[in-house]
C-alpha atoms as a PDB file:
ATOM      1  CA  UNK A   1     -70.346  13.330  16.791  1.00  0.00           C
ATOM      2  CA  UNK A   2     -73.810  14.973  16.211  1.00  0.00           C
ATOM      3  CA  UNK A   3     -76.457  12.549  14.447  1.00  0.00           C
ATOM      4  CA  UNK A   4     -76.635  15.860  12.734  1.00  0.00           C
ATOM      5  CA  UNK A   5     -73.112  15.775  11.587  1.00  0.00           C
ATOM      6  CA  UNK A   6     -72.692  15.724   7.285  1.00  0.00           C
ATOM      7  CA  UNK A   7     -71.047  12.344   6.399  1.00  0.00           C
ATOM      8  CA  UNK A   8     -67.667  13.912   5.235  1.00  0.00           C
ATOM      9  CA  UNK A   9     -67.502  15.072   8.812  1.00  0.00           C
ATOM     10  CA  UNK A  10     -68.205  11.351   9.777  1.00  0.00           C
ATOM     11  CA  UNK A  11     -65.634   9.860   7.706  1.00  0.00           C
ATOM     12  CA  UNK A  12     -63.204  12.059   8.282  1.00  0.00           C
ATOM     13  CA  UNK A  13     -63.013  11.458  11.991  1.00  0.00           C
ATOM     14  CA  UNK A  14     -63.206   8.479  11.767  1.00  0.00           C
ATOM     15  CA  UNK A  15     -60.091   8.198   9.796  1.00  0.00           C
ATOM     16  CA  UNK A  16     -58.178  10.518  12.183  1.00  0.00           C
ATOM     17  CA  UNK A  17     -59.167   8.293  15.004  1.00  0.00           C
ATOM     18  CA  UNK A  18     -58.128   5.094  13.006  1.00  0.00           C
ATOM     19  CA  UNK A  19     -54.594   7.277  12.176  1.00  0.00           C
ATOM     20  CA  UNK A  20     -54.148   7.473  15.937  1.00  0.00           C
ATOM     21  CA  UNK A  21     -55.026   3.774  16.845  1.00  0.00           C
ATOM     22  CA  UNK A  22     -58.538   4.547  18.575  1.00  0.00           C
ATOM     23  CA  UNK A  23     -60.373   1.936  17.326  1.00  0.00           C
ATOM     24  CA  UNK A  24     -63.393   2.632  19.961  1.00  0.00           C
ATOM     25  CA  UNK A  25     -63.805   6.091  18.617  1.00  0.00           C
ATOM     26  CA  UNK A  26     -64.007   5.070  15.525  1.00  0.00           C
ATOM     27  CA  UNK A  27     -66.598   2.203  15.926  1.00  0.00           C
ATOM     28  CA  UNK A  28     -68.510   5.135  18.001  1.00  0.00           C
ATOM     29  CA  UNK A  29     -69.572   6.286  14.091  1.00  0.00           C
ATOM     30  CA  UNK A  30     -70.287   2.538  13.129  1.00  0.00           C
ATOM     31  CA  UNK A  31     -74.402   1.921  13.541  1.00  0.00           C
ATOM     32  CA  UNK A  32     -75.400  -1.285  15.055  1.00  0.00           C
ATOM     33  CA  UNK A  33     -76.743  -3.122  12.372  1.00  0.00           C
ATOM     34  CA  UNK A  34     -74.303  -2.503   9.546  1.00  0.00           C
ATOM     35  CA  UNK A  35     -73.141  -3.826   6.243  1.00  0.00           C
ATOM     36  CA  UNK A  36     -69.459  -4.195   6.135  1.00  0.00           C
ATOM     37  CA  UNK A  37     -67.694  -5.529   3.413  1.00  0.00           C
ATOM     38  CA  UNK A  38     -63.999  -5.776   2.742  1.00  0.00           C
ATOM     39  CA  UNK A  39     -62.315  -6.881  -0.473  1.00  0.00           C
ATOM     40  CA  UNK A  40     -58.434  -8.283  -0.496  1.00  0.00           C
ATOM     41  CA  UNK A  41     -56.632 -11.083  -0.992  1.00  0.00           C
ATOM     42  CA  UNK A  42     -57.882 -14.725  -0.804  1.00  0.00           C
ATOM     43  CA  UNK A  43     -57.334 -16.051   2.577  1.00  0.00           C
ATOM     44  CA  UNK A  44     -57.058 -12.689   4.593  1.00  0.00           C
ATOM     45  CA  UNK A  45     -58.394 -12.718   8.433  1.00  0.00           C
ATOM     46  CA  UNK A  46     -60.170  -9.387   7.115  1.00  0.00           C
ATOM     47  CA  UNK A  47     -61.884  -9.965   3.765  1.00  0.00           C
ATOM     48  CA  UNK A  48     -65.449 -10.917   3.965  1.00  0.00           C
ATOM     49  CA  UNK A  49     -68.598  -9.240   4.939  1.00  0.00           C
ATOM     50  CA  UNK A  50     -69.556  -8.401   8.778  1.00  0.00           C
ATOM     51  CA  UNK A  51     -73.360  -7.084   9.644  1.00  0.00           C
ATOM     52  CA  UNK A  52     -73.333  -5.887  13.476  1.00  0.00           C
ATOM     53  CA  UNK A  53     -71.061  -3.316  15.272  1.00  0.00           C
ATOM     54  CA  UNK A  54     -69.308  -6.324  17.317  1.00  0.00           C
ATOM     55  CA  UNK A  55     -68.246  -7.958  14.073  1.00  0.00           C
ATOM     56  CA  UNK A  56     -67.053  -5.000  12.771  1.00  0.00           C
ATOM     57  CA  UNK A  57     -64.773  -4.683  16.144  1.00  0.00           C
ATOM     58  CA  UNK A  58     -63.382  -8.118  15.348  1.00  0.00           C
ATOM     59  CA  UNK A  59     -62.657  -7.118  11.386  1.00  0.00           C
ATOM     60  CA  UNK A  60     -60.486  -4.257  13.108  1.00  0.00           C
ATOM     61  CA  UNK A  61     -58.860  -6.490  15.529  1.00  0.00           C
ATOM     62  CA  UNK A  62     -57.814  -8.807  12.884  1.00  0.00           C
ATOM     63  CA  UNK A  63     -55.488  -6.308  10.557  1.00  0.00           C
ATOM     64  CA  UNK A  64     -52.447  -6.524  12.958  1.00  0.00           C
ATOM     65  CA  UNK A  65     -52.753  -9.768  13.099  1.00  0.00           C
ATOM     66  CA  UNK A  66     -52.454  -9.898   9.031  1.00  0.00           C
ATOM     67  CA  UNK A  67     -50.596  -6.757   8.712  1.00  0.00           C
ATOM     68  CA  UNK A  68     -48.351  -4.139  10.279  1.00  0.00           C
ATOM     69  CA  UNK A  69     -49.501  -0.851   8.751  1.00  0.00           C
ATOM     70  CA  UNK A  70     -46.545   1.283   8.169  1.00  0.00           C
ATOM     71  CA  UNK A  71     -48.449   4.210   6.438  1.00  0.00           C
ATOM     72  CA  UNK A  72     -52.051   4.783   5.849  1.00  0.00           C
ATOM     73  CA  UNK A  73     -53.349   8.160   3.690  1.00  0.00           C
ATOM     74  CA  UNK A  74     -56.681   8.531   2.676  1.00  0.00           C
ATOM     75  CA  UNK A  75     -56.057  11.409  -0.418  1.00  0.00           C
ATOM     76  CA  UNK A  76     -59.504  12.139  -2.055  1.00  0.00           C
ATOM     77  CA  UNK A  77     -62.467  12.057  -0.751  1.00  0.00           C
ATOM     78  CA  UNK A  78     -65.621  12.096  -3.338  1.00  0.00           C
ATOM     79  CA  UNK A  79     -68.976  13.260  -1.856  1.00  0.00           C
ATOM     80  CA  UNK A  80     -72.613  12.285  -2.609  1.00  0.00           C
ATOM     81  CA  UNK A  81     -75.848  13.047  -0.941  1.00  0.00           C
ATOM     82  CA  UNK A  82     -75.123  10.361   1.732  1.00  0.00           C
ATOM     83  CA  UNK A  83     -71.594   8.403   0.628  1.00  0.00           C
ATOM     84  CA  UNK A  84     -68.200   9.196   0.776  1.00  0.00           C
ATOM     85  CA  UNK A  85     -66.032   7.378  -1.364  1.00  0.00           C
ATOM     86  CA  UNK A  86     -62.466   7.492  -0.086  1.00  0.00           C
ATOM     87  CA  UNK A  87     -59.503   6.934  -2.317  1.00  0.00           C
ATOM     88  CA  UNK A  88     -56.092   5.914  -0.543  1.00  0.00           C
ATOM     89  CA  UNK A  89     -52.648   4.490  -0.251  1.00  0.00           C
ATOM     90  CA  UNK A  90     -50.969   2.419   2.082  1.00  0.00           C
ATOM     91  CA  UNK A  91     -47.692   0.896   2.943  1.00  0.00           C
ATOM     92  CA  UNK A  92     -47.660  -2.515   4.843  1.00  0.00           C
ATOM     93  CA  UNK A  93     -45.614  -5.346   6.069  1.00  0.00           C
ATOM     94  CA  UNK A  94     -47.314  -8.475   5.595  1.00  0.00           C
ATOM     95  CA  UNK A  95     -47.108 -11.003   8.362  1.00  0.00           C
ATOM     96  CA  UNK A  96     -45.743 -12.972   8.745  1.00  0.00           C
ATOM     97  CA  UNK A  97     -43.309 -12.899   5.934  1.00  0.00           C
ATOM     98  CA  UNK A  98     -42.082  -9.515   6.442  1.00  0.00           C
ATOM     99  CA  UNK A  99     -41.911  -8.105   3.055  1.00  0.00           C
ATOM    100  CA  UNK A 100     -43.551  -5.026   2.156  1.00  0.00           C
ATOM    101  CA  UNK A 101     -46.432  -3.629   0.048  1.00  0.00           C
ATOM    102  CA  UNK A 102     -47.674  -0.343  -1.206  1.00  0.00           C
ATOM    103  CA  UNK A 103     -51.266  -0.424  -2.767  1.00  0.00           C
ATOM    104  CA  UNK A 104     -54.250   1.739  -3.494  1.00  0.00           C
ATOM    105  CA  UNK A 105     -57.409   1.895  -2.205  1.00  0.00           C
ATOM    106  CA  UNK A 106     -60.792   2.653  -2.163  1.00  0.00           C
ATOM    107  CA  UNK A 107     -63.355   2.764   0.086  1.00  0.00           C
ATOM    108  CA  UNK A 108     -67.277   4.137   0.068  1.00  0.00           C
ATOM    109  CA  UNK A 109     -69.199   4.980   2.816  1.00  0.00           C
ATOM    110  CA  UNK A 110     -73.014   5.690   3.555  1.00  0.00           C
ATOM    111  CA  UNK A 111     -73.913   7.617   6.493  1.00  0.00           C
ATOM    112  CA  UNK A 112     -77.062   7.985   8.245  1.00  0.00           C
ATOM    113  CA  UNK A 113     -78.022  10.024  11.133  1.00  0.00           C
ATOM    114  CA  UNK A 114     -74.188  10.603  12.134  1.00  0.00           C
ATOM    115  CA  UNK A 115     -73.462   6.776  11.884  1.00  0.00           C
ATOM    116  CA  UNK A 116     -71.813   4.942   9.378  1.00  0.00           C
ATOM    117  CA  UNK A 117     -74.642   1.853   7.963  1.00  0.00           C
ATOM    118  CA  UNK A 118     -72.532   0.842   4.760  1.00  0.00           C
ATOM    119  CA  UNK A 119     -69.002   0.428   4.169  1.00  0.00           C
ATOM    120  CA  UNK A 120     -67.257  -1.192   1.234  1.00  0.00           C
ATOM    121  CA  UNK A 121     -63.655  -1.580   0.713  1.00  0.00           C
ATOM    122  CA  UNK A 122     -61.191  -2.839  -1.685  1.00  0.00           C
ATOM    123  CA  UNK A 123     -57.241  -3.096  -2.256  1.00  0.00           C
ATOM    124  CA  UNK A 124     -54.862  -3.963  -4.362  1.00  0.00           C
ATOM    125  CA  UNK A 125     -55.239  -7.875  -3.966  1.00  0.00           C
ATOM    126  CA  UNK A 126     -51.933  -8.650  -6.438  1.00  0.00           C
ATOM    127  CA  UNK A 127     -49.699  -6.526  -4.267  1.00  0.00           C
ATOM    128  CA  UNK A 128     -50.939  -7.889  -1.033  1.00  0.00           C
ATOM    129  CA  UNK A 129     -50.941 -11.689  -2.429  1.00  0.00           C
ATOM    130  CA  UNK A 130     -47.234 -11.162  -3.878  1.00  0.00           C
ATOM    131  CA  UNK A 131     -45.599  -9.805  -0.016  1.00  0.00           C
ATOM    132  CA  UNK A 132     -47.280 -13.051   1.368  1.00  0.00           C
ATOM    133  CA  UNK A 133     -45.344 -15.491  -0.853  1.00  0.00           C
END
């Protein structure tokens, strides 16, 4: 993507590359030096706050681990000058207990030059917390 590109354009491919399991494409719009931060339940392999592009590669790596996405839909996205804020639903199976979770999202973006420098994200913690118990 152009450094050019307007960050709804960034966001949005990013999320179709995520929908088809291309996790290098989409860490193509992360920038190198990065604040990451990620909201959910106590415990989770993925909550916490990651500041280079190879952390952010690790964050990614560690959802299956956590949880088996069954069906992910960002559904409104809510553009600024430079942010995106994304709101979204998901259904998942938490590992390893099986059981299964639906939850909202959100998540807000700032984009810079075609690269993503700030993402923030948050779920449903109650949801998640209850399919792990």
């Amino acid at each position: 993507m152009s450094t050019s590109a307007k960050p709804l354009e960034v966001v949005q491919a990013a999320y179709a590359a995520f929908g088809r399991g291309d996790v290098p494409a989409v860490l193509e719009f992360v920038a190198d030096d990065i604040e990451w931060k990620f909201r959910g339940a106590k415990g989770m392999p993925y909550t916490g706050t990651y500041r280079t592009k190879s952390d952010v590669a690790k964050w990614f790596k560690s959802i299956p681990e956590a949880d088996d996405i069954q069906a992910f839909e960002p559904r409104e996205f809510i553009v600024g000058d430079d942010s995106v804020t994304v709101l979204g639903w998901e259904k998942t199976r938490a590992l390893p207990s099986g059981r299964v979770f639906e939850t909202d999202w959100v998540h807000v973006f700032t984009v810079r030059d075609g690269r993503v420098v700030r993402f923030w994200g948050m779920y449903d913690t109650e949801a998640s917390a209850a399919a792990r118990t």
